[in-house]
PDB file of N, CA and C in Angstrom:
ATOM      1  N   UNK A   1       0.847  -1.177   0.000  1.00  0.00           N
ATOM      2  CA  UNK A   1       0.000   0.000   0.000  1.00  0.00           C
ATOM      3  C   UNK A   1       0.892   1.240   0.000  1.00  0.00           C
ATOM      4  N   UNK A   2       0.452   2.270  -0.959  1.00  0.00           N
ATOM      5  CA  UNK A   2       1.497   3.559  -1.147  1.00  0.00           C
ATOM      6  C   UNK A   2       1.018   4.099   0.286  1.00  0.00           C
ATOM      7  N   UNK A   3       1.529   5.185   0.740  1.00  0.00           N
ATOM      8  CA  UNK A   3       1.343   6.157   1.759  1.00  0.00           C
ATOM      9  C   UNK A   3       0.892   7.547   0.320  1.00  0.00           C
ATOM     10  N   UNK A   4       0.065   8.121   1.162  1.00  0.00           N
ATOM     11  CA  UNK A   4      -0.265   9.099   0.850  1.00  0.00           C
ATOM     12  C   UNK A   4       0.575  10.395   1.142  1.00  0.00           C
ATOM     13  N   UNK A   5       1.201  11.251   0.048  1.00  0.00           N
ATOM     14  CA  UNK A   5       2.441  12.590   0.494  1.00  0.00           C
ATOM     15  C   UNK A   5       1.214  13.760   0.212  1.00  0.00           C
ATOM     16  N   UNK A   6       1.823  14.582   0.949  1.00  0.00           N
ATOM     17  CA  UNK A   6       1.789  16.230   0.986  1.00  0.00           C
ATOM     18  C   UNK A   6       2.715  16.966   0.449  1.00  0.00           C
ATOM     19  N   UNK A   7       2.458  17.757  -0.055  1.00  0.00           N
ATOM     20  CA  UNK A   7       3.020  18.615  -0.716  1.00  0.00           C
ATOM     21  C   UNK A   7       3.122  20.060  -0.134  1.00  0.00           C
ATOM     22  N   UNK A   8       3.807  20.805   0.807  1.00  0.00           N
ATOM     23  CA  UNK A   8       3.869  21.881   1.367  1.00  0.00           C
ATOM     24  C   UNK A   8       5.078  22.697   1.495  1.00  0.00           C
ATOM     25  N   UNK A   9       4.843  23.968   1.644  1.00  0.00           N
ATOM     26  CA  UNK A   9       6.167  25.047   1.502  1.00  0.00           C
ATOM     27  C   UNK A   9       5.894  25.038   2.756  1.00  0.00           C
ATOM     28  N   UNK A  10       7.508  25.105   3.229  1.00  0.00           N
ATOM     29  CA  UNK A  10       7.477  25.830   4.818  1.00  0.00           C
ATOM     30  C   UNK A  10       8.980  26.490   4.444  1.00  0.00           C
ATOM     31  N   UNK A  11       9.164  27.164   5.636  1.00  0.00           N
ATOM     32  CA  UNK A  11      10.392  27.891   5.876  1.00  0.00           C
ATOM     33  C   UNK A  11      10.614  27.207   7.139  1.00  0.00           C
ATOM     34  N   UNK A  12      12.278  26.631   6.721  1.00  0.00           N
ATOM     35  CA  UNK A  12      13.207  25.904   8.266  1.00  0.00           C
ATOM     36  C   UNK A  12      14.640  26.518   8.058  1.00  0.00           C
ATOM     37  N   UNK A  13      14.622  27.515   9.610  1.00  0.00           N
ATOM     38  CA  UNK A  13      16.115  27.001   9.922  1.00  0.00           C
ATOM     39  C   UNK A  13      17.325  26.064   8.794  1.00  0.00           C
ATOM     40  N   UNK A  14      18.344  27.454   8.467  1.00  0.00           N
ATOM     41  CA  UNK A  14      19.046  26.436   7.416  1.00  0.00           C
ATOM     42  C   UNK A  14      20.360  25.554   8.451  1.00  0.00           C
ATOM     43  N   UNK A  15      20.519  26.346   9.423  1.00  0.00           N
ATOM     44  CA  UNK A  15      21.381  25.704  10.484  1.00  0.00           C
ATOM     45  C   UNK A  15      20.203  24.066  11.287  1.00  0.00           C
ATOM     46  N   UNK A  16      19.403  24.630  11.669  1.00  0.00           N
ATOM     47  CA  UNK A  16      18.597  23.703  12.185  1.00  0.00           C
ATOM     48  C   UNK A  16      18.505  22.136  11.133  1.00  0.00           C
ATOM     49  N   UNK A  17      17.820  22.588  10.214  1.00  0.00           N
ATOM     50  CA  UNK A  17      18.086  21.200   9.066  1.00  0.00           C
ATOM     51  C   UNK A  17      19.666  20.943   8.716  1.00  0.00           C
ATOM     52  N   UNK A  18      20.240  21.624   8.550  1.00  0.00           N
ATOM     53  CA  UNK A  18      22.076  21.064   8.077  1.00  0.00           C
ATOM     54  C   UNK A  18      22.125  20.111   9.850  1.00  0.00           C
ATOM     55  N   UNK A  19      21.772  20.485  11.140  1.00  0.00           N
ATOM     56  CA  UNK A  19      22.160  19.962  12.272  1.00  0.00           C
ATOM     57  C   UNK A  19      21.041  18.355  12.140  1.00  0.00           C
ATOM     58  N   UNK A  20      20.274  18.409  11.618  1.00  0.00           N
ATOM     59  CA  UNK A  20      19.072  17.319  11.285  1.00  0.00           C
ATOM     60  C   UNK A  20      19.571  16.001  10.848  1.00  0.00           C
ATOM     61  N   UNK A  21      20.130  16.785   9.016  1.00  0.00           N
ATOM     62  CA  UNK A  21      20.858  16.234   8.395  1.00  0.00           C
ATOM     63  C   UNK A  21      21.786  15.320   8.639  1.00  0.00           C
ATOM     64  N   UNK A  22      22.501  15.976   9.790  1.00  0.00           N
ATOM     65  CA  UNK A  22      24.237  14.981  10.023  1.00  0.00           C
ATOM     66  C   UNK A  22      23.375  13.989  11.381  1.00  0.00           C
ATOM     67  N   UNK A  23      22.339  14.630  12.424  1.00  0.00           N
ATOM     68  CA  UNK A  23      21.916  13.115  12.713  1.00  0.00           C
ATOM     69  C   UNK A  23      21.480  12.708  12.634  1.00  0.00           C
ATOM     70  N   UNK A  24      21.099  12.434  11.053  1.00  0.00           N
ATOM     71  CA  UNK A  24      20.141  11.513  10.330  1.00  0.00           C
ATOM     72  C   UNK A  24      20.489  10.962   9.655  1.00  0.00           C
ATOM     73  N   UNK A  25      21.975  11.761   9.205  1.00  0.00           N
ATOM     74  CA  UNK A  25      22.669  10.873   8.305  1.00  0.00           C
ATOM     75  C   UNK A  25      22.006  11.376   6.459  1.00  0.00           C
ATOM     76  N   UNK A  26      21.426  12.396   6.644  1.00  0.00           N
ATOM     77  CA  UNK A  26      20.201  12.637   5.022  1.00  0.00           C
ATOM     78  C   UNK A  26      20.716  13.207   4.178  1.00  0.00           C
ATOM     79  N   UNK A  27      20.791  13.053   3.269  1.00  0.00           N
ATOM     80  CA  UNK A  27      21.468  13.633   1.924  1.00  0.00           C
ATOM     81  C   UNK A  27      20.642  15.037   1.297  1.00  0.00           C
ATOM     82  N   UNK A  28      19.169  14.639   1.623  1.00  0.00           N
ATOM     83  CA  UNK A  28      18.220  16.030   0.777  1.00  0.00           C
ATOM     84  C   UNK A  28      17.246  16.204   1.852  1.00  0.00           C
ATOM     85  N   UNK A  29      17.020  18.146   1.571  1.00  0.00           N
ATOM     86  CA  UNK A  29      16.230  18.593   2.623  1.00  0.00           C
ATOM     87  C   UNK A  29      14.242  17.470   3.002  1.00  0.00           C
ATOM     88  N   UNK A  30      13.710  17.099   1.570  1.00  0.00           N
ATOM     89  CA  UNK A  30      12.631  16.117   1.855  1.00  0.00           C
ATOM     90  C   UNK A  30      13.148  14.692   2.713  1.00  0.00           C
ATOM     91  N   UNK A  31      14.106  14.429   2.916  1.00  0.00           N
ATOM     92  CA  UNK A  31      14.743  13.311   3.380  1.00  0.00           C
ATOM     93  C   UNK A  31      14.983  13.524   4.601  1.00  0.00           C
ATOM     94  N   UNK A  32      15.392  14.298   5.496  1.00  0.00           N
ATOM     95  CA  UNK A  32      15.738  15.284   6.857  1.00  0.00           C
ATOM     96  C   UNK A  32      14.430  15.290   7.000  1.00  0.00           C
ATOM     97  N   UNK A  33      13.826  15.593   6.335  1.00  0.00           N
ATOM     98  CA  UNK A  33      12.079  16.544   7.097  1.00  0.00           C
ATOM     99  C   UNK A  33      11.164  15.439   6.918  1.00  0.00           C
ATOM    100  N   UNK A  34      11.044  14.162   6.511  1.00  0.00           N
ATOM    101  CA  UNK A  34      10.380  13.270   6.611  1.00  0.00           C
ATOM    102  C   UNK A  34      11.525  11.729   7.867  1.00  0.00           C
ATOM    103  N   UNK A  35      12.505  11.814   7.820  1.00  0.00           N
ATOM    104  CA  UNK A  35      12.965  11.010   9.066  1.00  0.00           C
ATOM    105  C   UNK A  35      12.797  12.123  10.128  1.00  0.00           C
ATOM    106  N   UNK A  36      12.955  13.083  10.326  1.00  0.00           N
ATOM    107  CA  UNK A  36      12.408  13.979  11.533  1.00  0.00           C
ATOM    108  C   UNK A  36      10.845  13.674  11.773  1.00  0.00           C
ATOM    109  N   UNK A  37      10.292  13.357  10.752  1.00  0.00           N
ATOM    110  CA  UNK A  37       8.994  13.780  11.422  1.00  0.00           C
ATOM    111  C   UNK A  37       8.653  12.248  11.741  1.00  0.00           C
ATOM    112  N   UNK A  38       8.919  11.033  11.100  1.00  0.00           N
ATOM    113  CA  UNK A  38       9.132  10.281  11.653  1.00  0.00           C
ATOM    114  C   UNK A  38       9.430   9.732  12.575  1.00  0.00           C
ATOM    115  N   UNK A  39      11.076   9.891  13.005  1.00  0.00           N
ATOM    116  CA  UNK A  39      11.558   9.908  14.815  1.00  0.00           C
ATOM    117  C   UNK A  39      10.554  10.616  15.781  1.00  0.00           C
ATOM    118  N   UNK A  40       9.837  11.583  15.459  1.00  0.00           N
ATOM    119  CA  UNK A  40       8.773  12.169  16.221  1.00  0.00           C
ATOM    120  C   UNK A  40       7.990  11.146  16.630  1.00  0.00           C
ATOM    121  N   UNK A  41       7.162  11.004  15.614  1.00  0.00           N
ATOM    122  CA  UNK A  41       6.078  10.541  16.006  1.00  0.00           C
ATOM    123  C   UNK A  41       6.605   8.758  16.698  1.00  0.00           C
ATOM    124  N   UNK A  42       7.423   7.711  15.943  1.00  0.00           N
ATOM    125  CA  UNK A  42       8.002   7.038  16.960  1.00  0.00           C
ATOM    126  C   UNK A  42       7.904   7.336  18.384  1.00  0.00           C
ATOM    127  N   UNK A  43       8.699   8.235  18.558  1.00  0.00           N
ATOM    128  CA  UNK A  43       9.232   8.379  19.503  1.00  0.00           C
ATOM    129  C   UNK A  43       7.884   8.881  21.266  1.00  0.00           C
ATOM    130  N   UNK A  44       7.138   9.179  20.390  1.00  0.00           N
ATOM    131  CA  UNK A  44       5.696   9.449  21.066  1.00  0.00           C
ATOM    132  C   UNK A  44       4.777   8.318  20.966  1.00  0.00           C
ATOM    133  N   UNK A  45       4.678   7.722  19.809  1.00  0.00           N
ATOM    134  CA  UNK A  45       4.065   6.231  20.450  1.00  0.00           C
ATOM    135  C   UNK A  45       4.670   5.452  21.564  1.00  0.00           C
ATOM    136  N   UNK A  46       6.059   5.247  21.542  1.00  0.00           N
ATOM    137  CA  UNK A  46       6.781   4.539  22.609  1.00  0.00           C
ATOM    138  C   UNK A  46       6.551   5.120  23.704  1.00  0.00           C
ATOM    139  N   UNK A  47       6.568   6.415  23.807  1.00  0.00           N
ATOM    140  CA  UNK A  47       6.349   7.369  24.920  1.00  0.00           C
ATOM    141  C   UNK A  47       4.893   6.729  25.475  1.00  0.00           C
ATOM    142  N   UNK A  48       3.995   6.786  24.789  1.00  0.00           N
ATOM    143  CA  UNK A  48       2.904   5.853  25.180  1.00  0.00           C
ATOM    144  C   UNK A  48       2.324   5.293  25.519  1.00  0.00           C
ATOM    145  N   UNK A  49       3.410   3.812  24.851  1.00  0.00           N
ATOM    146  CA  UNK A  49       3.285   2.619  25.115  1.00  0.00           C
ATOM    147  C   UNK A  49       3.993   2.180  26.527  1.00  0.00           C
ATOM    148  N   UNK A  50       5.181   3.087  27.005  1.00  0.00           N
ATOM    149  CA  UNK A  50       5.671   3.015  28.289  1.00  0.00           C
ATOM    150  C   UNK A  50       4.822   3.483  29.206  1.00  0.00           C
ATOM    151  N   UNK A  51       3.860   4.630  29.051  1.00  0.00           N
ATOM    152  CA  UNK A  51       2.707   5.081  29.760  1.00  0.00           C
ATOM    153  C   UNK A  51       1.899   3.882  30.154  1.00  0.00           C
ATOM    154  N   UNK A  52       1.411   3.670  28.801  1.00  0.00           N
ATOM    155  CA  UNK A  52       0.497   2.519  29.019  1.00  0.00           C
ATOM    156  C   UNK A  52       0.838   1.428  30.206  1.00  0.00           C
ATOM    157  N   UNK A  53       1.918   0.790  29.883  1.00  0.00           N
ATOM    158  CA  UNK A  53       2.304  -0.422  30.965  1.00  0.00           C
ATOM    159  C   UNK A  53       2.474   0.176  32.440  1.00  0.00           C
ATOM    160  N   UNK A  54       3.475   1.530  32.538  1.00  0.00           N
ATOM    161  CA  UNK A  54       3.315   1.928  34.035  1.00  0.00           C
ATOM    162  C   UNK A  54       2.078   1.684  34.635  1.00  0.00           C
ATOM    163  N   UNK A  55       0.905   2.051  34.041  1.00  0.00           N
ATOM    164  CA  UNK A  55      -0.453   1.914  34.351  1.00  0.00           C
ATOM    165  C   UNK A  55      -0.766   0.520  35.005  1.00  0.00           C
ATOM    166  N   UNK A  56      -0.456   0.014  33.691  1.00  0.00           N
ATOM    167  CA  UNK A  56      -0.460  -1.323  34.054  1.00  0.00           C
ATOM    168  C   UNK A  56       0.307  -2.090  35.238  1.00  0.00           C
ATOM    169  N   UNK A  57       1.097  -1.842  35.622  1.00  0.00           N
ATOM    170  CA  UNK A  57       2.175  -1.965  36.696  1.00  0.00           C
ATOM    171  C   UNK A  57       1.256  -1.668  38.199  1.00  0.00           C
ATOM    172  N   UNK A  58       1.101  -0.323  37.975  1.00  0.00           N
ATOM    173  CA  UNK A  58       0.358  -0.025  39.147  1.00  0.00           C
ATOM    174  C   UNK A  58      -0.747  -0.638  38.978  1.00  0.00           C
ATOM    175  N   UNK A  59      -1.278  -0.878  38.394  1.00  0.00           N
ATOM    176  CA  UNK A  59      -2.806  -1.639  38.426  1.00  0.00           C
ATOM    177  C   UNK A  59      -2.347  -3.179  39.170  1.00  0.00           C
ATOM    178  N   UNK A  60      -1.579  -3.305  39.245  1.00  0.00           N
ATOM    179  CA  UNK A  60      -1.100  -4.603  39.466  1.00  0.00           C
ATOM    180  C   UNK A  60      -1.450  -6.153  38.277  1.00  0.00           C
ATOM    181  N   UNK A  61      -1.405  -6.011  37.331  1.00  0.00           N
ATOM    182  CA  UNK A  61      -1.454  -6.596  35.890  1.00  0.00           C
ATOM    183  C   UNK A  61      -0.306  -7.530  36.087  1.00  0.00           C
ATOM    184  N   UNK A  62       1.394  -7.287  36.448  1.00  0.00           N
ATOM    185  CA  UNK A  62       2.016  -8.035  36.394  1.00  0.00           C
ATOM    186  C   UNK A  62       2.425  -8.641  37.850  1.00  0.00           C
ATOM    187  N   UNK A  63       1.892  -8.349  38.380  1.00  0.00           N
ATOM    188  CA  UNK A  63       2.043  -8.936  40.038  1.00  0.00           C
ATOM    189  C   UNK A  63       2.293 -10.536  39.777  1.00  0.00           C
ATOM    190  N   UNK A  64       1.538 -11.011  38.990  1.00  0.00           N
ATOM    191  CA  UNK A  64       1.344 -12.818  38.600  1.00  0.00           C
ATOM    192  C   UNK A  64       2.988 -12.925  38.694  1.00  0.00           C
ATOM    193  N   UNK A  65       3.669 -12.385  37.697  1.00  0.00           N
ATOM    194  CA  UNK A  65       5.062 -12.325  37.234  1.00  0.00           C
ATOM    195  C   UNK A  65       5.997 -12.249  38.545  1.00  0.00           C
ATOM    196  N   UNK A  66       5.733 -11.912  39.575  1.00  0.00           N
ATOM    197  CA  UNK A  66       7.262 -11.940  40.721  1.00  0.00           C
ATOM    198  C   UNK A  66       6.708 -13.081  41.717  1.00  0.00           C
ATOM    199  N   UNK A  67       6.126 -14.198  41.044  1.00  0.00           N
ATOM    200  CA  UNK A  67       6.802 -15.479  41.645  1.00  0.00           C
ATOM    201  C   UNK A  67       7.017 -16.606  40.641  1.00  0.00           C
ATOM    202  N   UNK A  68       8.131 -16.640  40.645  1.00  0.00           N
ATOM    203  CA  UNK A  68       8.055 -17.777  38.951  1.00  0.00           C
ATOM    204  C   UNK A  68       7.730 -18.851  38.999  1.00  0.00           C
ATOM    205  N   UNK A  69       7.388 -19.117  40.155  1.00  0.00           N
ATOM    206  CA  UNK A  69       6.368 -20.439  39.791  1.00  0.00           C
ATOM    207  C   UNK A  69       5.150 -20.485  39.594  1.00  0.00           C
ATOM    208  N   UNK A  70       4.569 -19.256  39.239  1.00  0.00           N
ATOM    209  CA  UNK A  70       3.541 -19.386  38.431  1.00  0.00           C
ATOM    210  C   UNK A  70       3.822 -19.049  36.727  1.00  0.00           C
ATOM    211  N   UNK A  71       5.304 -19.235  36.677  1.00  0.00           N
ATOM    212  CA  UNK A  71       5.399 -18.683  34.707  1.00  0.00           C
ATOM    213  C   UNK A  71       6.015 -19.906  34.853  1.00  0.00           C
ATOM    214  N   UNK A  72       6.535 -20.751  35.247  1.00  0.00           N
ATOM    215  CA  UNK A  72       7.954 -21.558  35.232  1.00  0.00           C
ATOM    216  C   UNK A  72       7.320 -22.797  35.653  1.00  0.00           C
ATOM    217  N   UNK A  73       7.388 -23.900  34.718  1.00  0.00           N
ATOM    218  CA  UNK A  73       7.435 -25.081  35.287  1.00  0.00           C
ATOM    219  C   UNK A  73       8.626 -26.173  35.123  1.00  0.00           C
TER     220      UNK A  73
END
């Protein structure tokens, strides 16, 4: 399945994207500005998904888990 692109003008920071660039490793400014926006949003699902389980933690969800003889036979 293709992904669907946008097509938009913005104005960025030419220092800000050249600093993007080298830790991204990106050769062209669409290449920088789509792994940036990428690592973003990553980086906020995980954010998340670690939310999520703390929850879970305190809820006591994995309590089963700290005696292994109930995972372990």
């Amino acid at each position: 399945m293709e992904a669907l692109m946008s097509e938009i003008q913005i104005e960025i920071d030419d220092a800000v994207l050249a600093d993007a660039a080298r830790m991204f490793g990106t050769k062209t400014h669409e290449e920088t500005i789509n792994s940036a926006v990428q690592d973003v949003a990553q980086r906020v699902r995980r954010r998340e998904a670690f939310e999520r389980l703390g929850k879970m933690g305190k809820a006591g969800d994995f309590d089963l888990l700290l005696d292994k003889r109930n995972y372990r036979k």
